[in-house]
Protein backbone atom coordinates (compact mmCIF):
# COMPACT_ATOMS: atom_id res chain seq x y z
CA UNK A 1 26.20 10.54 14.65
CA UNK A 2 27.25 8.92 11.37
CA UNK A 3 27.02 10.88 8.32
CA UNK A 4 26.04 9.67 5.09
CA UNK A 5 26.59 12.42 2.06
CA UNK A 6 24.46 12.05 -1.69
CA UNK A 7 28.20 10.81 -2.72
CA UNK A 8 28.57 8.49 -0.30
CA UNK A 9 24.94 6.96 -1.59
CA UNK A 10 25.48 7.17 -5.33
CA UNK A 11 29.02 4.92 -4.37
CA UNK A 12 27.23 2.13 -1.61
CA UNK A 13 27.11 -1.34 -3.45
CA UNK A 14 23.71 -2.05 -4.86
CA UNK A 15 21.75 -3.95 -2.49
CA UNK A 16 23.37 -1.87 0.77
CA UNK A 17 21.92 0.92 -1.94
CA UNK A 18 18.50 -0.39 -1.74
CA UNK A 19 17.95 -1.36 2.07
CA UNK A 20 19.29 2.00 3.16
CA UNK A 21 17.39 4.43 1.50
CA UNK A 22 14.26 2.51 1.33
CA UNK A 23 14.39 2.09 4.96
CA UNK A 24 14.91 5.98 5.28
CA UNK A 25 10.98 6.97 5.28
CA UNK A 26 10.58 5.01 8.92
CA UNK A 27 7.39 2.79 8.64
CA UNK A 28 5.27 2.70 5.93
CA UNK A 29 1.92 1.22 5.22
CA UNK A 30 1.77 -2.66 4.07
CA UNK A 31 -0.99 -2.95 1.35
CA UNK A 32 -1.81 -5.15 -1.13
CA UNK A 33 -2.83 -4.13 -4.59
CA UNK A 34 -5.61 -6.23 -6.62
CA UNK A 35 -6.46 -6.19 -10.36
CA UNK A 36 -7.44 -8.04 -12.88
CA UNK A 37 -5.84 -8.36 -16.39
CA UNK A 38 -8.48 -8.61 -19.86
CA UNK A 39 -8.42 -12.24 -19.94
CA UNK A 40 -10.01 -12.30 -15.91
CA UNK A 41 -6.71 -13.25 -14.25
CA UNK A 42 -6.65 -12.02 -11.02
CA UNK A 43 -3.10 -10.03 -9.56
CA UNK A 44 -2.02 -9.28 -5.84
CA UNK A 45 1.54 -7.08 -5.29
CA UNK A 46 1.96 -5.76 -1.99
CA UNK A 47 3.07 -2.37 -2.06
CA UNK A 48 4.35 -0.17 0.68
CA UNK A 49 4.12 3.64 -1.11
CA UNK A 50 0.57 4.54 -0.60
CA UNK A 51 0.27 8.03 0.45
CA UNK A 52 -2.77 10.21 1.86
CA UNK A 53 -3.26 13.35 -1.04
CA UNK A 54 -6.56 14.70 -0.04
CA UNK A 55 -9.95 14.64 1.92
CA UNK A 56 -12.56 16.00 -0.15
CA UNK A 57 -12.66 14.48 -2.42
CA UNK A 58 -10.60 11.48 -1.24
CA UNK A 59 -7.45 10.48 -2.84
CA UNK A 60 -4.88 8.07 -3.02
CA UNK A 61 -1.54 7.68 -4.64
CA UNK A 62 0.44 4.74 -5.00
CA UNK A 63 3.82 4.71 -6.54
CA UNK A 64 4.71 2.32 -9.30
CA UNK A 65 8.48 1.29 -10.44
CA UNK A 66 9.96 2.19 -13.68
CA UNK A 67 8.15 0.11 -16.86
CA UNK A 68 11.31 -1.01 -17.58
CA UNK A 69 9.82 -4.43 -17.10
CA UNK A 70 6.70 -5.44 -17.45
CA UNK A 71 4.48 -4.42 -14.56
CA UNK A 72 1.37 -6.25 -14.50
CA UNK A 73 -0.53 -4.22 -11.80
CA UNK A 74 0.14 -1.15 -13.70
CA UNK A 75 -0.62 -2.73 -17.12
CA UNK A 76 -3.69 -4.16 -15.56
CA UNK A 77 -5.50 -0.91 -13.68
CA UNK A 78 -4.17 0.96 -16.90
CA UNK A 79 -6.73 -1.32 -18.82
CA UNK A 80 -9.87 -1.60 -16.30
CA UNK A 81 -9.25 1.81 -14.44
CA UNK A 82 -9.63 0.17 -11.02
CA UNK A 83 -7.62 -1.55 -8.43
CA UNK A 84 -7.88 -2.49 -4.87
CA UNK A 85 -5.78 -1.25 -1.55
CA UNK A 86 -5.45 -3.67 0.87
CA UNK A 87 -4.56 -3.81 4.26
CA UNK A 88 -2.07 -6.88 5.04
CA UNK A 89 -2.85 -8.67 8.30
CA UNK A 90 -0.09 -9.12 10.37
CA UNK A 91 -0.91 -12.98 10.56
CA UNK A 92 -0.76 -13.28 6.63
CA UNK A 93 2.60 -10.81 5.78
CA UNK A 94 4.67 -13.66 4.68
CA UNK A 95 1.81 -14.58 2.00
CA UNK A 96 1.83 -10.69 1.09
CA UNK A 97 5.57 -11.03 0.86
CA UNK A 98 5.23 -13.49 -1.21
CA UNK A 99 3.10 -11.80 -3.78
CA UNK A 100 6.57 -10.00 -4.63
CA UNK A 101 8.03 -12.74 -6.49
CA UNK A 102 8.08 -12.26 -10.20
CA UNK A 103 5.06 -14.72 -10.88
CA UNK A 104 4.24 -15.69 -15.02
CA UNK A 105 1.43 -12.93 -15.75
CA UNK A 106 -1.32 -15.98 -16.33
CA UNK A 107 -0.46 -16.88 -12.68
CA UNK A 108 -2.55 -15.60 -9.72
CA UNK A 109 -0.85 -14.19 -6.73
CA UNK A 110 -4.44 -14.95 -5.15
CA UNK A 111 -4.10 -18.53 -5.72
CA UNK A 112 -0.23 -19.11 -5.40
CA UNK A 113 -0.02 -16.91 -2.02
CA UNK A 114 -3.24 -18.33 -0.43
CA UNK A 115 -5.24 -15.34 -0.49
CA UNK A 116 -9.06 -14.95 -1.51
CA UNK A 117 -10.12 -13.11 -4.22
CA UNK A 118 -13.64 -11.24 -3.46
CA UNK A 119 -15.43 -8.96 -6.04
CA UNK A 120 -17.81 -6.30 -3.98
CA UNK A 121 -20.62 -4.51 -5.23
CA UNK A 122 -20.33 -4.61 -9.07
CA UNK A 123 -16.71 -3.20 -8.56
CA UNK A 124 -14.53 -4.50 -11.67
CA UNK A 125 -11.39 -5.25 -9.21
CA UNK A 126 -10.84 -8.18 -6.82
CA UNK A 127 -10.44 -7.52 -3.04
CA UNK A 128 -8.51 -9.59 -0.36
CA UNK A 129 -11.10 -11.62 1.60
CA UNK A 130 -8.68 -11.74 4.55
CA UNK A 131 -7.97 -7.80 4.54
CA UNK A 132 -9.80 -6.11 7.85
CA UNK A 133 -10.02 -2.64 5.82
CA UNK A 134 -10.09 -2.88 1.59
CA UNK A 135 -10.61 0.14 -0.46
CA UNK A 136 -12.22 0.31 -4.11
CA UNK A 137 -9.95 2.57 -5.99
CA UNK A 138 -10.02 3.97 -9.75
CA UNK A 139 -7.67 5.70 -11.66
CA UNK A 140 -7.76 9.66 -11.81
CA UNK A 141 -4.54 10.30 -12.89
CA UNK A 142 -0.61 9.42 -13.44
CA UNK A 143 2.05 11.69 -13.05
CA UNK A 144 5.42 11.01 -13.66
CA UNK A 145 8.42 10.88 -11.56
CA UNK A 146 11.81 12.14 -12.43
CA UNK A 147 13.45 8.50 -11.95
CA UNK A 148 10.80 7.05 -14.13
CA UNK A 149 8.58 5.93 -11.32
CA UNK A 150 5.09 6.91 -11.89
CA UNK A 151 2.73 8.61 -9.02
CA UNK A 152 -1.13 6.70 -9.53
CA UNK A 153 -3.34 9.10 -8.17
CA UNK A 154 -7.05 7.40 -7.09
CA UNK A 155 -10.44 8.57 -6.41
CA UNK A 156 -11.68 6.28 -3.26
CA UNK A 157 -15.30 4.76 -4.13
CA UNK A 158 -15.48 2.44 -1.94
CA UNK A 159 -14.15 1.38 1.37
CA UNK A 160 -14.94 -2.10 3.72
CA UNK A 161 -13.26 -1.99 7.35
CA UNK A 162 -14.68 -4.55 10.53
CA UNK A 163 -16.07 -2.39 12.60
CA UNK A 164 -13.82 -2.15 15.91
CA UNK A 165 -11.50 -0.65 13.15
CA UNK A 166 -13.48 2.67 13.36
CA UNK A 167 -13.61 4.95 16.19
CA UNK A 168 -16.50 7.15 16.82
CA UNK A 169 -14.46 10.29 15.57
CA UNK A 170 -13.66 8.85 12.47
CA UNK A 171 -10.40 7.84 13.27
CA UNK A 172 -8.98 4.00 12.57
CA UNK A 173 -7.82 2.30 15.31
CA UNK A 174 -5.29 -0.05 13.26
CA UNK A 175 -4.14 -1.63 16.30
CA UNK A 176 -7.34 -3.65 16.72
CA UNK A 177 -7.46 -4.55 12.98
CA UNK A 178 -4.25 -6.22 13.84
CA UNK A 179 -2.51 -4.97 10.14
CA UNK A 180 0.79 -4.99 9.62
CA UNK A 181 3.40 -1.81 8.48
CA UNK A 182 6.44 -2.00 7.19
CA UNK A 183 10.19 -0.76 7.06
CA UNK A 184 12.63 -0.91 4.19
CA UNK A 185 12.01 -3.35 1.99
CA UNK A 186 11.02 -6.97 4.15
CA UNK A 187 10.75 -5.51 7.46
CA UNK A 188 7.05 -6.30 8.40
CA UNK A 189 5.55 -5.01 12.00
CA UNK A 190 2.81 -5.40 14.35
CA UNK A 191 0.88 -2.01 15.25
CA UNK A 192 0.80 -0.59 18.68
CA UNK A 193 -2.06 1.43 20.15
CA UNK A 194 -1.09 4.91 19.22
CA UNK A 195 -0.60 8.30 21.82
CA UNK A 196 -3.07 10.46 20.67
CA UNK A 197 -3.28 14.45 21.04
CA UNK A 198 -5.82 16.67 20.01
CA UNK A 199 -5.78 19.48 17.18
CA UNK A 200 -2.32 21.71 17.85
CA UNK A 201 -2.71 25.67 18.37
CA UNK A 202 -0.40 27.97 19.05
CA UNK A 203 0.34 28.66 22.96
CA UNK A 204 -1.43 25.19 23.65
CA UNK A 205 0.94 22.57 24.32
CA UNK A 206 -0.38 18.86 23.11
CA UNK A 207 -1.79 16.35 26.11
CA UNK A 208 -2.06 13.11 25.45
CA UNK A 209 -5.86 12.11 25.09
């Protein structure tokens, strides 16, 4: 089995850098991120950090890069409060890709990646038409990260999934929404029907439901 030390990582070129240790999660969850700046220009950014932080009440964190540069989904939900997750469609991931590119900020990812903008139920951020599952997110707090990344923590108010998406337990069959996860950094997969097992106790070894 190869080894690969801290040293050996600080020392790998760049971009070798980059794919390795972004790839080193395994899968993550392809989603794309919508706001809208003061002056009503919509932004899309796929993003592949969001993590689950709580239940009750529900929560959300994304992970942002350093502000090194400007960041115009950060500088936008930093102004309104509230941004969108998206799930990408497996269909569309080169379009959600493509929201990556380092677009002008009076440029919409919306328009220029052939997605469609959709405002829901007086929420002040724009959703992804063609997402199967969208969530309304806003802001509940920022942390900050040692590297100068920055943790976005979000209160979920609303949430819009098709309906085979949602099994009677509560669980989300992502499989039939047909969305798309990812690896590294521009690895984008299709979702296979998961083995399932019920609620682990001690003595009681897991069978597959």
């Amino acid at each position: 089995m190869r080894h690969i030390t801290a040293a050996d990582i600080r020392n790998f070129e760049k971009i070798y850098r980059l794919n390795l240790v972004n790839g080193l999660p395994g899968f993550k969850p392809a989603n794309l991120v919508g706001t809208v700046a003061p002056d009503s220009t919509t932004n899309l950014a796929v993003f592949s950090s969001a993590l689950h932080l709580g239940s009750d009440p529900a929560l959300i964190g994304i992970v942002t890069r350093p502000a090194t540069v400007p960041r115009h989904t950060y500088q936008n939900l930093k102004s309104t409060g509230c941004y969108t997750l998206n799930h990408v469609p497996l269909a569309l991931a080169a379009q959600a890709h493509y929201t990556s590119a380092d677009f002008a900020p009076e440029v919409s990812e919306f328009d220029e990646c052939g997605f469609t903008a959709v405002y829901r139920d007086d929420f002040p951020a724009p959703y992804v038409a063609e997402s199967p599952l969208s969530m309304g997110l806003r802001l509940r707090e920022e942390l900050a990260i040692s590297n100068g990344t920055v943790l976005l923590v979000g209160t979920v108010e609303h949430v819009y999934l098709r309906e085979e998406g949602l099994r009677t337990d509560g669980t989300l069959d992502l499989a039939a929404l047909d969305t798309a996860c990812i690896s590294g950094l521009d690895g984008y997969h299709a979702v296979l029907p998961p083995v399932r097992f019920g609620y682990a106790r001690p003595g009681q070894p897991p069978v597959a439901q």
